[in-house]
Protein backbone atom coordinates (compact mmCIF):
# COMPACT_ATOMS: atom_id res chain seq x y z
CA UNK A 1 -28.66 -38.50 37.67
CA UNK A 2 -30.27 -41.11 40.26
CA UNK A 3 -29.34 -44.90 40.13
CA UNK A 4 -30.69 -47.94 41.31
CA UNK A 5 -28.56 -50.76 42.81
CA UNK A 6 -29.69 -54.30 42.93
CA UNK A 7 -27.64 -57.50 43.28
CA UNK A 8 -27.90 -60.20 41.15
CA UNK A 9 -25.68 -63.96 41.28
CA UNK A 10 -24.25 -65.20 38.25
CA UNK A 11 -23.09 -68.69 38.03
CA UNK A 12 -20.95 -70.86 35.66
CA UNK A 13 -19.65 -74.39 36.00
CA UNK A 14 -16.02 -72.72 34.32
CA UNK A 15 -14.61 -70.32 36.02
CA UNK A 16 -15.80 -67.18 38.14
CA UNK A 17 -15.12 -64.26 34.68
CA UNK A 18 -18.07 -66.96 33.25
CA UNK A 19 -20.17 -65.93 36.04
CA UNK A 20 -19.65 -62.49 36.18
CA UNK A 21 -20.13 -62.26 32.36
CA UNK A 22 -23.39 -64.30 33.09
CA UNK A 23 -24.73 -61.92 35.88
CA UNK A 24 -23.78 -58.98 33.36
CA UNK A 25 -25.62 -60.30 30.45
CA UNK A 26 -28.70 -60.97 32.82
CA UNK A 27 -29.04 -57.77 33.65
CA UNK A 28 -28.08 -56.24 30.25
CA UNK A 29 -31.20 -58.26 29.20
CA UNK A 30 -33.61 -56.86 31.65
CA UNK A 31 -32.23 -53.47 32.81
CA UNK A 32 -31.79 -50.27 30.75
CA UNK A 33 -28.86 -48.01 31.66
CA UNK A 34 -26.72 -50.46 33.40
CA UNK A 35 -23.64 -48.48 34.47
CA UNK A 36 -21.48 -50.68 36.30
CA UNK A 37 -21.33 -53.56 38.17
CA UNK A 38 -19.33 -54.19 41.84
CA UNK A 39 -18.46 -57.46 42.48
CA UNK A 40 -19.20 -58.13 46.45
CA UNK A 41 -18.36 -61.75 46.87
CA UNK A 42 -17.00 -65.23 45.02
CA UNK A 43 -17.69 -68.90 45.96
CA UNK A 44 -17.75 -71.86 44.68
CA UNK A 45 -20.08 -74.87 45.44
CA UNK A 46 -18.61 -78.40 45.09
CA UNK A 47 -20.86 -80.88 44.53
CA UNK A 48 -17.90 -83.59 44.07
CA UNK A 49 -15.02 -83.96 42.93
CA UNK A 50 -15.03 -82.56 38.89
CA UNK A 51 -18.78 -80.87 39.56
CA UNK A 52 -18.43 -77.06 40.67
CA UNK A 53 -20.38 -73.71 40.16
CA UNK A 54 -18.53 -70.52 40.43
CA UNK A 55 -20.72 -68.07 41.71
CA UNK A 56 -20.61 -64.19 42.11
CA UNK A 57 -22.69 -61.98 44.05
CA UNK A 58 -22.74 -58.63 41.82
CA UNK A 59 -24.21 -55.45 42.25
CA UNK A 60 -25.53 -53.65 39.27
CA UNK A 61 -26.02 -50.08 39.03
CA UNK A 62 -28.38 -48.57 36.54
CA UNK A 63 -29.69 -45.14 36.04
CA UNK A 64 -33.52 -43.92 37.03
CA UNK A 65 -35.21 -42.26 34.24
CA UNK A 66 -37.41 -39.12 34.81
């Protein structure tokens, strides 16, 4: 078997298992044979004092067909 990694952000104005779900669901949607997913790094953007976005930088593995 060969994978493919490429990294993806996924963003929610909740919490940061909202963005990971949402960077999951992206590439469920586009990819075929997603394996796993590593998350590399969280942060959070504050735009003021009740506005944030959670975001996740996530790499996503999927296997290479022949």
């Amino acid at each position: 078997m060969v994978f493919k990694k490429i990294t993806l952000i996924g963003k929610s104005g909740e919490n940061f298992e909202n963005a990971v779900d949402d960077a999951i669901t992206r590439a469920e949607m586009t990819l075929d044979n997603v394996h796993w997913v590593e998350i590399v790094e969280q942060s959070v953007q504050i735009g003021g004092l009740n506005d944030r976005e959670y975001q996740v930088e996530a790499e996503v593995a999927f296997e290479i067909e022949d």
